[in-house]
PDB file of N, CA and C in Angstrom:
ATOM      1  N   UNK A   1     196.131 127.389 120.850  1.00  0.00           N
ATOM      2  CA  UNK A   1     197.126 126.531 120.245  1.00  0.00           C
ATOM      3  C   UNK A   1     197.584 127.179 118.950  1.00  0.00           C
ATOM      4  N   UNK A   2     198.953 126.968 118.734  1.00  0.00           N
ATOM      5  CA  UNK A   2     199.414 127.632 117.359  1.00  0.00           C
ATOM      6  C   UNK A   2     199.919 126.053 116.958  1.00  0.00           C
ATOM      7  N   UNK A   3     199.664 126.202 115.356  1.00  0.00           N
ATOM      8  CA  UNK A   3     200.341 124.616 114.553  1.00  0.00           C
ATOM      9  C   UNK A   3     200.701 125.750 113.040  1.00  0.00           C
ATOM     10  N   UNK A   4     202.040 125.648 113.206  1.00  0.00           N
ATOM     11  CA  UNK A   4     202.967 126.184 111.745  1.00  0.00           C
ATOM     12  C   UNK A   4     203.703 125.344 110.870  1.00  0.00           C
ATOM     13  N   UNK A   5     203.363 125.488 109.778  1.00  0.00           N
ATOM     14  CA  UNK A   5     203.843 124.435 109.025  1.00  0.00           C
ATOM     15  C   UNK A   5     204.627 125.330 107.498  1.00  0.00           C
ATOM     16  N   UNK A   6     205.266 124.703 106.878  1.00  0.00           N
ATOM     17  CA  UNK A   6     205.469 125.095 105.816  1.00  0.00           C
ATOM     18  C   UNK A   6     204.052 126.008 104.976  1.00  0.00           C
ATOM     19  N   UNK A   7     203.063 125.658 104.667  1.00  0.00           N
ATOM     20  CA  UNK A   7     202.068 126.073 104.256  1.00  0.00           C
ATOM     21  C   UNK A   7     201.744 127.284 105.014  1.00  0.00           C
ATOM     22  N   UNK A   8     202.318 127.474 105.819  1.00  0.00           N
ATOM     23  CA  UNK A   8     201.669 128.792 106.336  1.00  0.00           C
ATOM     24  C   UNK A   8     203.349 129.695 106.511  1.00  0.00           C
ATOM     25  N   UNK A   9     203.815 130.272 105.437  1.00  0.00           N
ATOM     26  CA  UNK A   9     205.140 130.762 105.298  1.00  0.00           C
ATOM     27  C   UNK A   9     205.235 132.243 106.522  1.00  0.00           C
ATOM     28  N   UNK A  10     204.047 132.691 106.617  1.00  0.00           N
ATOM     29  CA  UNK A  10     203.996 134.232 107.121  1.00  0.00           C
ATOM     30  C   UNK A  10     203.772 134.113 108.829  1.00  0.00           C
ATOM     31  N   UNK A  11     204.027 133.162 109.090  1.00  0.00           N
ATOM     32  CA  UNK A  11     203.666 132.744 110.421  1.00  0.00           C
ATOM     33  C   UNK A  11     204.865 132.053 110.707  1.00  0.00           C
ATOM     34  N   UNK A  12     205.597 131.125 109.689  1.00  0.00           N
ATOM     35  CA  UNK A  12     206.859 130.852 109.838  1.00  0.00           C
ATOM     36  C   UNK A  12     207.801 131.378 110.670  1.00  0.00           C
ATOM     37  N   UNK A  13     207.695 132.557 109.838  1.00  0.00           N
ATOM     38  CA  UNK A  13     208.764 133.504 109.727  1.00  0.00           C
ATOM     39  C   UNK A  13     208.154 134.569 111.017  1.00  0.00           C
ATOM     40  N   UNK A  14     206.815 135.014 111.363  1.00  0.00           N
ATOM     41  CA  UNK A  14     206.769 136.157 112.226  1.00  0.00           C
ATOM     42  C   UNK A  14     206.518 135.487 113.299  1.00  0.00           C
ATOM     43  N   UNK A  15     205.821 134.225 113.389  1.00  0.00           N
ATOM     44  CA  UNK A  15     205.855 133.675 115.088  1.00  0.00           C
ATOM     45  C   UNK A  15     206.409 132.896 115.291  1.00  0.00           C
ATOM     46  N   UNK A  16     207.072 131.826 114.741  1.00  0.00           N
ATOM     47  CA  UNK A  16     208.015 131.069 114.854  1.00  0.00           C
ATOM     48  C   UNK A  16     209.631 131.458 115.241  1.00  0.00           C
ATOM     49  N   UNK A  17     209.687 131.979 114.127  1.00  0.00           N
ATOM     50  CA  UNK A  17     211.157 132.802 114.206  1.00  0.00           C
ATOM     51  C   UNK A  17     211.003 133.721 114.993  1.00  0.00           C
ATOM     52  N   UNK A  18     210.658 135.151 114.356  1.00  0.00           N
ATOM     53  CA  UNK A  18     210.295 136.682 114.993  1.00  0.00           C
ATOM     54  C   UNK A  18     209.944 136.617 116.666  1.00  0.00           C
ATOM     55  N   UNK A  19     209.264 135.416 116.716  1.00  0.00           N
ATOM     56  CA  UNK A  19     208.417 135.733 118.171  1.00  0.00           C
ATOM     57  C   UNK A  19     208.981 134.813 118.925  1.00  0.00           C
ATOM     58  N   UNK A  20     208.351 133.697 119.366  1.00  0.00           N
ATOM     59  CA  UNK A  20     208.998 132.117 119.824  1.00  0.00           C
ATOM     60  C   UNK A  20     210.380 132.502 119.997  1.00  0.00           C
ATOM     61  N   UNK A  21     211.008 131.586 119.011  1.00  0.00           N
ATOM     62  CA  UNK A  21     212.410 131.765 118.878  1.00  0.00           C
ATOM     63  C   UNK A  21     212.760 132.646 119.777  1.00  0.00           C
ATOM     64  N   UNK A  22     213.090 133.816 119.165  1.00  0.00           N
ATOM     65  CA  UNK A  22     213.777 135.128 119.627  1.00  0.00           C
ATOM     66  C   UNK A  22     213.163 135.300 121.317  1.00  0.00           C
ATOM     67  N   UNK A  23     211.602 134.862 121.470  1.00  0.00           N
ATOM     68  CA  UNK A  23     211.983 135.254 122.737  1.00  0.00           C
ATOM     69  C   UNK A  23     212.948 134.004 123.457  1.00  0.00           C
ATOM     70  N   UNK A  24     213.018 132.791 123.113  1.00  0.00           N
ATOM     71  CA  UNK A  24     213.347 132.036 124.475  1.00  0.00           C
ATOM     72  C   UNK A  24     215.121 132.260 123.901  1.00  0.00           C
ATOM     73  N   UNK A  25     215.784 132.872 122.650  1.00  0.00           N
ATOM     74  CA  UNK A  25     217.076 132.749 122.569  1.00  0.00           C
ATOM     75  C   UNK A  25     217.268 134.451 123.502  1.00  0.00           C
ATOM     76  N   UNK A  26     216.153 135.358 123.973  1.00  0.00           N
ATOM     77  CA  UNK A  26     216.305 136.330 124.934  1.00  0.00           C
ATOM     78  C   UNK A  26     216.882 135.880 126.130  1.00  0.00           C
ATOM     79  N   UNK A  27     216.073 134.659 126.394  1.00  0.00           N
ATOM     80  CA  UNK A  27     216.871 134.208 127.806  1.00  0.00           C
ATOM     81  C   UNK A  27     217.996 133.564 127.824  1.00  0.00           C
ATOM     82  N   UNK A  28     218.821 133.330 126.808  1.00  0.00           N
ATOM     83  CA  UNK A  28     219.856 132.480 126.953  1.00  0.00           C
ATOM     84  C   UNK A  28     221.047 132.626 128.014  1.00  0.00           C
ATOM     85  N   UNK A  29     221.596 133.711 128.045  1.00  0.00           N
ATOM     86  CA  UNK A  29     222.657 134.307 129.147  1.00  0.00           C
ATOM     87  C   UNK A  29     221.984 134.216 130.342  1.00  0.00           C
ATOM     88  N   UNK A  30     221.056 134.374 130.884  1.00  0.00           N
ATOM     89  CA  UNK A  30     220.392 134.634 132.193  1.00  0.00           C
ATOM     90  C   UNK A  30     220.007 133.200 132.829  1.00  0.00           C
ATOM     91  N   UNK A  31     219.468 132.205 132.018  1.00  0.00           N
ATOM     92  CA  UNK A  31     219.528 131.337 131.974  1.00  0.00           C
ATOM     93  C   UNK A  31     220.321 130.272 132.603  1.00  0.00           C
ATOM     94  N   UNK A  32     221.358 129.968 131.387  1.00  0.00           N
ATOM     95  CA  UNK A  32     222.645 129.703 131.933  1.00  0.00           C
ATOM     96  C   UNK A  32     223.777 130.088 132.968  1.00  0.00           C
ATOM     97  N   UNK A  33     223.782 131.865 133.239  1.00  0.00           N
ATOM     98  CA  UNK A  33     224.443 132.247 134.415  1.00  0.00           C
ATOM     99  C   UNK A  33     223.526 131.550 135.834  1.00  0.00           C
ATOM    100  N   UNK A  34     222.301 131.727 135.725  1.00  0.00           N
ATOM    101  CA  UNK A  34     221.501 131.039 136.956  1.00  0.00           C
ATOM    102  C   UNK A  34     221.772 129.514 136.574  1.00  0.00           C
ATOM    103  N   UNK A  35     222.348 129.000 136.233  1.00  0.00           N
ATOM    104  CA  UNK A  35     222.461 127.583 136.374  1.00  0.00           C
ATOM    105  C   UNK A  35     221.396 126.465 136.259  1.00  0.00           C
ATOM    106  N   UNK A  36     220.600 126.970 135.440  1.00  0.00           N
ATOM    107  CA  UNK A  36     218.998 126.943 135.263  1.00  0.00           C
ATOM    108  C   UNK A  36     219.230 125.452 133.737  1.00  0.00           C
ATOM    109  N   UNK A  37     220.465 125.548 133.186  1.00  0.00           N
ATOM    110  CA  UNK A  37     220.270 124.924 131.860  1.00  0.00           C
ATOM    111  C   UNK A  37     221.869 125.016 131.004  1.00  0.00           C
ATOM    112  N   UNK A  38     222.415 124.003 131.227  1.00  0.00           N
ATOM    113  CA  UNK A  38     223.697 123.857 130.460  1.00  0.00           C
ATOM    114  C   UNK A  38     223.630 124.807 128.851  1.00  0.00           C
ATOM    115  N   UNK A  39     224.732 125.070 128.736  1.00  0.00           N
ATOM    116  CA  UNK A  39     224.964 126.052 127.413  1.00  0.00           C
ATOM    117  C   UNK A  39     224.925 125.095 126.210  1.00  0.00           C
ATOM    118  N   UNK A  40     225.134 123.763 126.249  1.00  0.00           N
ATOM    119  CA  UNK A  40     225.050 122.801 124.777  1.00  0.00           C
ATOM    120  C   UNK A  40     223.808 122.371 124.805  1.00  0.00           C
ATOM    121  N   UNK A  41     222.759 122.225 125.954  1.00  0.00           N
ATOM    122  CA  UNK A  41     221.043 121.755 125.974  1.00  0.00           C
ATOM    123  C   UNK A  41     220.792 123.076 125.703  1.00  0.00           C
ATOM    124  N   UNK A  42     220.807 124.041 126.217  1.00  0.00           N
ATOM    125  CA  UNK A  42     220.331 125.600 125.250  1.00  0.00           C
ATOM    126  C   UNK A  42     220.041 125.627 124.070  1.00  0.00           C
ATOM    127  N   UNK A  43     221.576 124.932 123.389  1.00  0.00           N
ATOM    128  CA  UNK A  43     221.928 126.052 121.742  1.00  0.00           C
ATOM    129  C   UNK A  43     221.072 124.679 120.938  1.00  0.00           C
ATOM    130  N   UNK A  44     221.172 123.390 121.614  1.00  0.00           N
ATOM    131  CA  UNK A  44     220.851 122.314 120.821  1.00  0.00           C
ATOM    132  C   UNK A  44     219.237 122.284 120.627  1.00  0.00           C
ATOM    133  N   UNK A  45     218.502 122.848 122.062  1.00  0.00           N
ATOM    134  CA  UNK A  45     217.240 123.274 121.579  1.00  0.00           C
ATOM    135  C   UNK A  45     216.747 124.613 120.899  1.00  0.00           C
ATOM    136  N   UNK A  46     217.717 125.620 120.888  1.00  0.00           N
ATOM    137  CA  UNK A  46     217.654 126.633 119.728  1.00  0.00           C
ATOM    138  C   UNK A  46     217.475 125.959 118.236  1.00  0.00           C
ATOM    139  N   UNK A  47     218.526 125.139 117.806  1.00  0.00           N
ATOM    140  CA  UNK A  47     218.757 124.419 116.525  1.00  0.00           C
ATOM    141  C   UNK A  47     217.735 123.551 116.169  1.00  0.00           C
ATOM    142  N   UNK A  48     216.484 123.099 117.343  1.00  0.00           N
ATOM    143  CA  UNK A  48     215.795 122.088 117.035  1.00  0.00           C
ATOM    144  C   UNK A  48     214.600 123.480 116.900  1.00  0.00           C
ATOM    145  N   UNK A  49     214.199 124.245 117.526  1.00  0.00           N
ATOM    146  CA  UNK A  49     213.061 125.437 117.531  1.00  0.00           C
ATOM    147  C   UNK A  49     213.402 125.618 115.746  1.00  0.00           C
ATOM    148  N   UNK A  50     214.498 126.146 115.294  1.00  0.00           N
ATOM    149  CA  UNK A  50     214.894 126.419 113.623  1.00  0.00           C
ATOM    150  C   UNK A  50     214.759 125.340 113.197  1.00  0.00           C
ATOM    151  N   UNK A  51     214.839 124.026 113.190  1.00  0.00           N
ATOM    152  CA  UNK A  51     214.339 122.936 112.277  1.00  0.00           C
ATOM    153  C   UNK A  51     213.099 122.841 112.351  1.00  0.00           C
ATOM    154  N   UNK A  52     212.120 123.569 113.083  1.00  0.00           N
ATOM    155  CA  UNK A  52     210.756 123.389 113.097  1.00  0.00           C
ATOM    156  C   UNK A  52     209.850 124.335 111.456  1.00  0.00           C
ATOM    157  N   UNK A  53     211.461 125.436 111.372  1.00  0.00           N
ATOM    158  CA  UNK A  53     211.158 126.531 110.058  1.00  0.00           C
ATOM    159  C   UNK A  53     211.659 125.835 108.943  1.00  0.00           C
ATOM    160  N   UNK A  54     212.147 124.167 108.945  1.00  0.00           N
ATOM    161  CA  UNK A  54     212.638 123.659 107.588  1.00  0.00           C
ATOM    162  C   UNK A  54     211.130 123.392 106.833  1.00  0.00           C
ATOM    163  N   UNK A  55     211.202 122.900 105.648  1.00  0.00           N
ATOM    164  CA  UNK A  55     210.488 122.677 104.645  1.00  0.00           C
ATOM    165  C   UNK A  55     209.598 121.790 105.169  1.00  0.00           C
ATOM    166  N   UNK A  56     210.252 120.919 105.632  1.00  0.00           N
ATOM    167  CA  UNK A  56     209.515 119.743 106.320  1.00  0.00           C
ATOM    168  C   UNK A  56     209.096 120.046 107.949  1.00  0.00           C
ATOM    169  N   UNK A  57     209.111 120.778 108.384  1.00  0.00           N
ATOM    170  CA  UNK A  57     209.079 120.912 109.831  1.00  0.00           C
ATOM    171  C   UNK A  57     207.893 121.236 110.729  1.00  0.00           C
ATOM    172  N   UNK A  58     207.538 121.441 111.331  1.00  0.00           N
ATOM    173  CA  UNK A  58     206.095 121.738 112.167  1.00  0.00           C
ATOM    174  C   UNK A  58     206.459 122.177 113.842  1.00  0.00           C
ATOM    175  N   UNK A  59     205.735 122.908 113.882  1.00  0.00           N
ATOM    176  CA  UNK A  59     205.744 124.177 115.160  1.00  0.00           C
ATOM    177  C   UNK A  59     204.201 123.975 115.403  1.00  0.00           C
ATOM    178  N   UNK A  60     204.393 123.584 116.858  1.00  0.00           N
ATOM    179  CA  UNK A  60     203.027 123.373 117.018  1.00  0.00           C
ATOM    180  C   UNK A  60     202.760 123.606 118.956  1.00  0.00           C
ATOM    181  N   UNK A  61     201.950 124.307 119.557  1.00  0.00           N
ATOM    182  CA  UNK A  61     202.639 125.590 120.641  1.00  0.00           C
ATOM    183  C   UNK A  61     201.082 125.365 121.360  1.00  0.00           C
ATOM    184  N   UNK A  62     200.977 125.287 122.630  1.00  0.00           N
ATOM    185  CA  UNK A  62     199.974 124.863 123.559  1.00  0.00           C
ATOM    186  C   UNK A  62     199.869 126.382 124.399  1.00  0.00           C
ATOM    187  N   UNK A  63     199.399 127.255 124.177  1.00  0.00           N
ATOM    188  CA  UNK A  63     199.414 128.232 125.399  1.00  0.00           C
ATOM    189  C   UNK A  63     198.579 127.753 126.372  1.00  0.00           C
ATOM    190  N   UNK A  64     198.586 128.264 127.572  1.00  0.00           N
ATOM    191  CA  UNK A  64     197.700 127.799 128.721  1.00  0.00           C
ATOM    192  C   UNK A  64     197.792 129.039 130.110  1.00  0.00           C
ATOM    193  N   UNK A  65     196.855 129.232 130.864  1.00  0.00           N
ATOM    194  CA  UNK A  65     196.616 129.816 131.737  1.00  0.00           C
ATOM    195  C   UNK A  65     196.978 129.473 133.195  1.00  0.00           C
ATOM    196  N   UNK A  66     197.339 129.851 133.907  1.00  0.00           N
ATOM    197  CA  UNK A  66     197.714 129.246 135.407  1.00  0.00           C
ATOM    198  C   UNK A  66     197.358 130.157 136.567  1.00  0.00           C
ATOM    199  N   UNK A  67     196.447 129.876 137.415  1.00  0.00           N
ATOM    200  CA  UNK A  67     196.335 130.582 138.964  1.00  0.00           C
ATOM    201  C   UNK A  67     196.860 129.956 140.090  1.00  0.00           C
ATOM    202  N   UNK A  68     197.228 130.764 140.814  1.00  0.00           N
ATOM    203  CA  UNK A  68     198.247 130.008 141.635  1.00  0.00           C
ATOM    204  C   UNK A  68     197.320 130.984 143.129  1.00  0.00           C
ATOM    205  N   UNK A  69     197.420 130.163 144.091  1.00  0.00           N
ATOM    206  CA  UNK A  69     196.632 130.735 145.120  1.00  0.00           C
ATOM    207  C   UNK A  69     197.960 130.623 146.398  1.00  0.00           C
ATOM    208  N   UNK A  70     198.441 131.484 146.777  1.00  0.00           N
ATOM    209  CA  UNK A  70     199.584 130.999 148.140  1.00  0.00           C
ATOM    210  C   UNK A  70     198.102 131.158 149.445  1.00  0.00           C
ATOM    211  N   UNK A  71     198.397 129.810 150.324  1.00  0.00           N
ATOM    212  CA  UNK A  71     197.675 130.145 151.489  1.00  0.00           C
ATOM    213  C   UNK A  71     198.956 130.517 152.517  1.00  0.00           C
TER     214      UNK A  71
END
């Protein structure tokens, strides 16, 4: 689990922004050409990922593992 908050400025900025962010604004075109996710639910959850880097904001990130078995 990652939890970013103002208090932790260097994490803000390199996994929040740098990492997070940037990767899921990587998928944006590919995304949307596959028809996967309207272009205004995209940019509007881009804008909400950057309000997580306001003063007041919190980033808080569940990684998890998955096996998948095909019979």
């Amino acid at each position: 689990m990652v939890y970013v908050d103002s208090s932790k400025p260097r994490l803000v900025q390199g996994f929040t922004k740098n990492t997070f962010t940037a990767m899921i604004e990587g998928v944006r075109e590919s995304s949307i050409e596959a028809g996967l996710i309207a272009e205004k639910i995209f940019d509007d959850g881009i804008k909400g990922l950057y309000r997580t880097t306001a003063t007041d904001g919190v980033f808080c990130y569940t990684f998890f593992k998955a096996i998948a078995i095909k019979y």
